[in-house]
Structures are given as C-alpha cells and as structure tokens.
N, C-alpha and C. Protein backbone atom coordinates (compact mmCIF):
# COMPACT_ATOMS: atom_id res chain seq x y z
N UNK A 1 -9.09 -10.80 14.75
CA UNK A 1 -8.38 -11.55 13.74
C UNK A 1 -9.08 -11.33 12.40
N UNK A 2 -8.28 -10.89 11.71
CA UNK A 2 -9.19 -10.65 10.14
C UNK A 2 -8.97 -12.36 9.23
N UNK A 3 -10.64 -12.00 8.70
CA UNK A 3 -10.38 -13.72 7.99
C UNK A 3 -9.22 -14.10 7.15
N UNK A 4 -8.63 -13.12 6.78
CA UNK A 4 -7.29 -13.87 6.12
C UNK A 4 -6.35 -14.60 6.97
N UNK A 5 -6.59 -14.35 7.99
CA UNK A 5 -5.42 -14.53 9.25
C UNK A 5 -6.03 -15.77 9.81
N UNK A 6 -7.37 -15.92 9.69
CA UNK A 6 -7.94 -17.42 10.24
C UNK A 6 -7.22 -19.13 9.45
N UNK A 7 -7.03 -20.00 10.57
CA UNK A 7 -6.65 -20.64 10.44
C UNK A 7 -7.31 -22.00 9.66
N UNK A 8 -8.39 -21.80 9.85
CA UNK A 8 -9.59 -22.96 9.27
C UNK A 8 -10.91 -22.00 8.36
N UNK A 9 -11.42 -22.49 7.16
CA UNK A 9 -12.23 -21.74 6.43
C UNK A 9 -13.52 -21.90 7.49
N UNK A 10 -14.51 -21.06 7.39
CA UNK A 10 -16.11 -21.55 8.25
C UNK A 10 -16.96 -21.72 7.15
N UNK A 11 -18.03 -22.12 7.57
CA UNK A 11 -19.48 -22.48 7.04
C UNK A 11 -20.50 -22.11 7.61
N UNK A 12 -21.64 -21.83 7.04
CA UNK A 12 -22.92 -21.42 7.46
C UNK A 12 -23.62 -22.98 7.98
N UNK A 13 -24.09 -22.56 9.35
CA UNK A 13 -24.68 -24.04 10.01
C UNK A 13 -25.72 -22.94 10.78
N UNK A 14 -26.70 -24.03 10.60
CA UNK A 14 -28.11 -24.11 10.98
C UNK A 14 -28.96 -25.04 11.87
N UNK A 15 -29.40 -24.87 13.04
CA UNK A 15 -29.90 -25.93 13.74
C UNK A 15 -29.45 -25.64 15.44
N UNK A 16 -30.61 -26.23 16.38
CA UNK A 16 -29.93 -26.19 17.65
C UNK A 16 -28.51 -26.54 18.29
N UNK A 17 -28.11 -26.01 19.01
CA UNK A 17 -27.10 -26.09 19.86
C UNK A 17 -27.22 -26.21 21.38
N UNK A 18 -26.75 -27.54 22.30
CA UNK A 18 -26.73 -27.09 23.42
C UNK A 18 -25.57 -26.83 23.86
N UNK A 19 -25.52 -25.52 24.87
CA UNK A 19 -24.19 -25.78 25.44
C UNK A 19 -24.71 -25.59 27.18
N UNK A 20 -23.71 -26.05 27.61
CA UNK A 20 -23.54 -26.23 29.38
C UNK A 20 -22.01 -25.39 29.92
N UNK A 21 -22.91 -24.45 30.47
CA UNK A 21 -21.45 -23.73 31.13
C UNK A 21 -21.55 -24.61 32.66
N UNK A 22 -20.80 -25.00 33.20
CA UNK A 22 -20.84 -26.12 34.32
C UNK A 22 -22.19 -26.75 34.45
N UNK A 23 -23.07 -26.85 34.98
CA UNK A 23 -24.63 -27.54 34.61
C UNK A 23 -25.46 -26.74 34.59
N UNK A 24 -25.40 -25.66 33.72
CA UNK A 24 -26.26 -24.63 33.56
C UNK A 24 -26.69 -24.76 31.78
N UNK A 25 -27.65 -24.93 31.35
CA UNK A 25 -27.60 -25.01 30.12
C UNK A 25 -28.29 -23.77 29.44
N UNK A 26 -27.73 -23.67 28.31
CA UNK A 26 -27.96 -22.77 27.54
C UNK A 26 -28.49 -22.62 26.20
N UNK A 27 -29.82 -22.66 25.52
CA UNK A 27 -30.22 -23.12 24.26
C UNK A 27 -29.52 -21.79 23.59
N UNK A 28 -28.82 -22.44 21.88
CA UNK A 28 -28.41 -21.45 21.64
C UNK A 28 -28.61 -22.12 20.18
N UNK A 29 -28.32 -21.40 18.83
CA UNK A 29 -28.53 -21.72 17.59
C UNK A 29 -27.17 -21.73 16.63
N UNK A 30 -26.61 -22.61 16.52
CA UNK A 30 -25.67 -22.38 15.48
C UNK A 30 -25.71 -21.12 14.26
N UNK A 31 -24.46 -20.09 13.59
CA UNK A 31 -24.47 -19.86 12.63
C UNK A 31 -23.78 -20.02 12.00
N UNK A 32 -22.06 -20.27 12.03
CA UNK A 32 -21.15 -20.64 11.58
C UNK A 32 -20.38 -21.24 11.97
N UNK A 33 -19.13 -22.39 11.55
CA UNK A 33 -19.08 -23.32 11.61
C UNK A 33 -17.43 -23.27 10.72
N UNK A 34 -16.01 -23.51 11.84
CA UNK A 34 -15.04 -24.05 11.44
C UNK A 34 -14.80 -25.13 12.39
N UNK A 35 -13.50 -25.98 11.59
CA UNK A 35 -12.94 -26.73 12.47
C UNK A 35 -12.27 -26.37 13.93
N UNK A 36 -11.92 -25.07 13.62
CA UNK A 36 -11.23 -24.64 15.03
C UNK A 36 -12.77 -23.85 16.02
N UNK A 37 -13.68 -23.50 15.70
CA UNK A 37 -14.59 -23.41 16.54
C UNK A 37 -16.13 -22.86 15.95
N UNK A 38 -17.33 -22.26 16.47
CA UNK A 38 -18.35 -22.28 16.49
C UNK A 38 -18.87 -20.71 16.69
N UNK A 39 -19.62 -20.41 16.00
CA UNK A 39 -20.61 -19.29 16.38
C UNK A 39 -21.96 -18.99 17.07
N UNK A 40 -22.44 -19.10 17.50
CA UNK A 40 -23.53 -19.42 18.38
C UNK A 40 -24.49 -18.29 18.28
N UNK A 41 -25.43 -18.24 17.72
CA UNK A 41 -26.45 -17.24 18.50
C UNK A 41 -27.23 -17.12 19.41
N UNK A 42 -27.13 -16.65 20.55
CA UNK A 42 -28.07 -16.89 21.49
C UNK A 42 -28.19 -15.44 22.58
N UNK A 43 -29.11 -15.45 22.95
CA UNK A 43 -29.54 -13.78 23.97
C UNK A 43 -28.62 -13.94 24.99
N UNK A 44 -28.66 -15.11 25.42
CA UNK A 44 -27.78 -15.37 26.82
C UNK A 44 -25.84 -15.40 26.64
N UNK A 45 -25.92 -14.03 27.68
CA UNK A 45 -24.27 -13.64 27.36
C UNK A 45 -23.70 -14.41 28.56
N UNK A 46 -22.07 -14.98 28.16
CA UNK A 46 -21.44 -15.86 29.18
C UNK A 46 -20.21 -15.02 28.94
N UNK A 47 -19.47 -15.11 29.93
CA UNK A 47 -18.09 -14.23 30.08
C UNK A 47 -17.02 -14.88 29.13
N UNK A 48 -16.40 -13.83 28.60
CA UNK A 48 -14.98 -14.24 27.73
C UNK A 48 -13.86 -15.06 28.82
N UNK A 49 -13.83 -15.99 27.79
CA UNK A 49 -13.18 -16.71 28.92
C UNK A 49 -13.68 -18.15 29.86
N UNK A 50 -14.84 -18.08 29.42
CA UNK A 50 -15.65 -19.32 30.18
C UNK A 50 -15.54 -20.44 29.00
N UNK A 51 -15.72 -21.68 30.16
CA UNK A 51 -15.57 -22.88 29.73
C UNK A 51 -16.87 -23.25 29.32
N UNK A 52 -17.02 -23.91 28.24
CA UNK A 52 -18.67 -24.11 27.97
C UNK A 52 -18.16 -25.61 27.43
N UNK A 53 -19.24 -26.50 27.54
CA UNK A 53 -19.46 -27.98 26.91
C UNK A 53 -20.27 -27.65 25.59
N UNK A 54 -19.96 -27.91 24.27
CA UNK A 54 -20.96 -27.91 22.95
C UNK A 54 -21.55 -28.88 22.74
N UNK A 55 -22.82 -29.05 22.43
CA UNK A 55 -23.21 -30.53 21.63
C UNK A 55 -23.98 -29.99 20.32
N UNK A 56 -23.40 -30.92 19.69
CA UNK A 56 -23.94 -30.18 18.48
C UNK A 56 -24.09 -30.91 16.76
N UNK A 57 -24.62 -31.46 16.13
CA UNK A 57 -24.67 -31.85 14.92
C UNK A 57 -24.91 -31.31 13.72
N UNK A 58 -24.03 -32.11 12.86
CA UNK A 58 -23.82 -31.20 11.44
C UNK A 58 -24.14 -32.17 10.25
N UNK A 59 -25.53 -31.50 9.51
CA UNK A 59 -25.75 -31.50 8.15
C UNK A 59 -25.54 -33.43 7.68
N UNK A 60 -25.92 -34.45 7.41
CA UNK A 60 -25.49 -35.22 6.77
C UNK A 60 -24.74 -36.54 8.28
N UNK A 61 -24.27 -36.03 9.29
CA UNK A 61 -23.98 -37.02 10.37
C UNK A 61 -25.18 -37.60 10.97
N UNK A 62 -25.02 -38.71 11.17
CA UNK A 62 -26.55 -39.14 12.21
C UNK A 62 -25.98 -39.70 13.57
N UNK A 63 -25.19 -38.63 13.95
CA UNK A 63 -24.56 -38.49 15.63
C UNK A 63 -24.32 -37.32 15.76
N UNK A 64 -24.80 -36.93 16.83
CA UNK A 64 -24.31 -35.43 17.68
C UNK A 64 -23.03 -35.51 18.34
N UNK A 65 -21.82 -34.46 18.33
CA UNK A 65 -20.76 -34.56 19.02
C UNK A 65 -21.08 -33.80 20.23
N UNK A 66 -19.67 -33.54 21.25
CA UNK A 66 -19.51 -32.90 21.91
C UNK A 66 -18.19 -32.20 22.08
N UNK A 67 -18.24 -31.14 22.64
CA UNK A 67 -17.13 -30.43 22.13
C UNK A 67 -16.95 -29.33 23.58
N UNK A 68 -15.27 -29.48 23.98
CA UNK A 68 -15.00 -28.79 25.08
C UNK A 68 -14.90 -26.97 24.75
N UNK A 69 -15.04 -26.26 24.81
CA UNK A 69 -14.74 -24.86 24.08
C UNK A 69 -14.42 -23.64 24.80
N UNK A 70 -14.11 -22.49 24.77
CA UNK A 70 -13.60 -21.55 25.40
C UNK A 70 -14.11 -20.43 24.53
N UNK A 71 -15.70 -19.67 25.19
CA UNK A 71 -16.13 -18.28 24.76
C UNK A 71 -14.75 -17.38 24.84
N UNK A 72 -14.68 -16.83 23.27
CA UNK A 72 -13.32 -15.89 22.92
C UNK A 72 -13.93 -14.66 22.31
N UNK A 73 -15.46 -14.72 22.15
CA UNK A 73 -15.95 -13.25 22.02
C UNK A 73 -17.53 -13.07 22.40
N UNK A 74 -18.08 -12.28 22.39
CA UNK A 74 -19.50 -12.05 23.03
C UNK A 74 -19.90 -10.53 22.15
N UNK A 75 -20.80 -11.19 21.52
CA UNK A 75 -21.33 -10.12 20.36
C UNK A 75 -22.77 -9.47 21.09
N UNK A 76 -22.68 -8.98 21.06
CA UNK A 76 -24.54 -7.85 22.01
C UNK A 76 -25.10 -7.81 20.44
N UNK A 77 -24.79 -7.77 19.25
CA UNK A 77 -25.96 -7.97 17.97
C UNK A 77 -26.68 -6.79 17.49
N UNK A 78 -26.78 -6.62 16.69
CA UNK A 78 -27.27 -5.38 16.01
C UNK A 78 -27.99 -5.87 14.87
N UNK A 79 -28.34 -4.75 13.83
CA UNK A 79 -29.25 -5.13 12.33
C UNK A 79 -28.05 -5.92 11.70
N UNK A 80 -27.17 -5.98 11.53
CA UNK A 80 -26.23 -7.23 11.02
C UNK A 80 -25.88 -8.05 11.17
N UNK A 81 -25.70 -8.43 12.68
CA UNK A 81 -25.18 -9.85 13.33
C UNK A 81 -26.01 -10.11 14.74
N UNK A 82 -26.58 -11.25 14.75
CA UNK A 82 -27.23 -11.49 15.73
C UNK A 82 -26.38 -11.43 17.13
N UNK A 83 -26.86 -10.96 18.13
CA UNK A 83 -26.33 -11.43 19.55
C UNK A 83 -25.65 -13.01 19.68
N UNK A 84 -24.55 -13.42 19.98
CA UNK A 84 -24.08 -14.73 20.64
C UNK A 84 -22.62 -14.42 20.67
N UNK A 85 -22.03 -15.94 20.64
CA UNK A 85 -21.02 -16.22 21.66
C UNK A 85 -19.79 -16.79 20.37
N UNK A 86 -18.54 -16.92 19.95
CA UNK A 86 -17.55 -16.66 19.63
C UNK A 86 -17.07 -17.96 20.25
N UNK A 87 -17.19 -19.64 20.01
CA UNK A 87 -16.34 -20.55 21.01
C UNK A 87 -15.37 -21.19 20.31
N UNK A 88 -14.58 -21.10 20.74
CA UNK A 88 -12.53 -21.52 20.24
C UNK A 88 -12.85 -23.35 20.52
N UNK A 89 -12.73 -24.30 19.84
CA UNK A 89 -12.65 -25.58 20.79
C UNK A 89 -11.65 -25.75 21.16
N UNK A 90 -11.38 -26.38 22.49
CA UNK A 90 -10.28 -26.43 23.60
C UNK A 90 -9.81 -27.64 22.87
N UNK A 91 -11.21 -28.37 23.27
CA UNK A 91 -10.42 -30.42 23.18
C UNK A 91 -11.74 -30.76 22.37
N UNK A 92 -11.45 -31.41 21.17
CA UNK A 92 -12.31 -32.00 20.05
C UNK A 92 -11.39 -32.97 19.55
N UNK A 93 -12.27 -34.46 19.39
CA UNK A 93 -11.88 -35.37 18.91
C UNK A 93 -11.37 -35.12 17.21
N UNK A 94 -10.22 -35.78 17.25
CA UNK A 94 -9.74 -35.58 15.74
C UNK A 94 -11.02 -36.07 14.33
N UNK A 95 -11.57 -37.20 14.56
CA UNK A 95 -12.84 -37.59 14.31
C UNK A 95 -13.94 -36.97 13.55
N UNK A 96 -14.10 -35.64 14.93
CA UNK A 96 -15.48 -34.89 14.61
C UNK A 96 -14.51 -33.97 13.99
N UNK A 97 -13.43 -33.50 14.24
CA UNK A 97 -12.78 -32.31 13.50
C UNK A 97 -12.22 -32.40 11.96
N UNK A 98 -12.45 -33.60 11.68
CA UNK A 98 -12.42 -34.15 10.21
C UNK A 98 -13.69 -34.08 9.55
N UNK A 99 -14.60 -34.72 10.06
CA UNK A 99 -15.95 -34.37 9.95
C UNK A 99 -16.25 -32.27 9.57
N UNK A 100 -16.00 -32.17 10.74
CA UNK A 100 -16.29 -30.34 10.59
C UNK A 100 -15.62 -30.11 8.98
N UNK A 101 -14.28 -30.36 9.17
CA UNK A 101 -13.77 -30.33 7.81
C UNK A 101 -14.14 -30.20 6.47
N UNK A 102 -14.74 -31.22 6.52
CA UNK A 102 -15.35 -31.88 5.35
C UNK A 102 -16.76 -31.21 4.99
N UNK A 103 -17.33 -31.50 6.18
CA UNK A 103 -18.89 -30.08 5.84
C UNK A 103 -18.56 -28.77 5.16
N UNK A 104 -17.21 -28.40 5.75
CA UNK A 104 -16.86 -26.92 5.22
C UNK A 104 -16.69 -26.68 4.25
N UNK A 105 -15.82 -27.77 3.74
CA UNK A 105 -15.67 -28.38 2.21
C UNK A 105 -16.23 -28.35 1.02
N UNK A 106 -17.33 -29.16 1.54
CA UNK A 106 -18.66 -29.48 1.07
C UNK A 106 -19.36 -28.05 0.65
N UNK A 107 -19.84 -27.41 1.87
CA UNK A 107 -20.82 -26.14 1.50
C UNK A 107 -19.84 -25.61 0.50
N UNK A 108 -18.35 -25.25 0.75
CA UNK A 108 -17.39 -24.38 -0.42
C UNK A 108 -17.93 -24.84 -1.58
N UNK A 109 -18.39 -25.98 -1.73
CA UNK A 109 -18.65 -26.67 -3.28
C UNK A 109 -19.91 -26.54 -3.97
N UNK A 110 -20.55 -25.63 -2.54
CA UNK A 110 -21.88 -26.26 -2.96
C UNK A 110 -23.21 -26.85 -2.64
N UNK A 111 -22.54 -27.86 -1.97
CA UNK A 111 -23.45 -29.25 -1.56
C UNK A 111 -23.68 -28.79 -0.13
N UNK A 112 -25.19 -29.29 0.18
CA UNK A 112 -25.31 -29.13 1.23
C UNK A 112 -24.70 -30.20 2.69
C-alpha cells in the first residue's frame, strides 16, 4: 500500500512494547504509530497472519492500552529499516483509537 493510499496518518513512537502471540511473549520496540495499527521492531519473526495481543503506551497517557492485532507484514531489516512486524489492529477500543489520533496530531504539529 503506498502512503497515499493509507487510511490513517502515522507517527514516530518510541518505547517498549509487549506483545503475546497466544502466551508466548515477545519484547519488541515501537517505531511507528497510526490509528489503524503499529510498527514494531523486534528480531523475533511471527507469521503473516498471526494473532498477537499489543500492550502498549503513548507519549503523554498515564495508562497502557491493549490492543487485539493481526501481523500483515514481517520485515527481515536491513541498513534502512530495522527487522519487525507490520500489526493491522483487529479490535481497539474507540477510546484508545482517539487517543492514537490525537498523538499523531500532535507530533504533525510538533509537540511531543
């Protein structure tokens, strides 16, 4: 999908991430950041297509969400883009997805 074609703008996010592919957990690092889903960097590859649980907090909230998601790409990483995972959110509270929103917003402006 070329970014013109994306449906939600992203943001640069920074900070741990856990995710759980059924009770297997996976430390992974946020890098970018829309309302419709997440970028992840992490060594550990999970199949396109897998169900992963996110938890994850953003910039300025003093609560971590959670977030149902569906790996939709798997990057192996090179000198330009780190290795990780591509997650679509399945089921996210309208809530935190206003929230995401608004961070995105925010960095567009500027502000951290």
């Amino acid at each position: 999908m070329l970014p013109e074609q994306r449906k939600y703008a992203r943001a640069p996010l920074t900070g741990p991430v856990k995710v759980f592919e059924w009770n297997k957990l996976v430390q992974a690092g946020a890098d970018q950041i829309s309302a419709g889903g997440v970028f992840l960097k992490t060594p550990t590859a999970l199949a396109e297509g897998s169900l992963v649980t996110v938890r994850l907090m953003l910039p300025g909230l003093e609560r971590a969400f959670t977030v149902l998601g569906k790996v939709v790409r798997t990057v192996r990483g090179n000198l330009l883009r780190p290795p990780g995972l591509g997650v679509w959110f399945v089921d996210i509270a309208q809530g935190d997805r206003e929230s995401i929103l608004d961070y995105v917003a925010r960095r567009a402006r500027g502000a951290s």
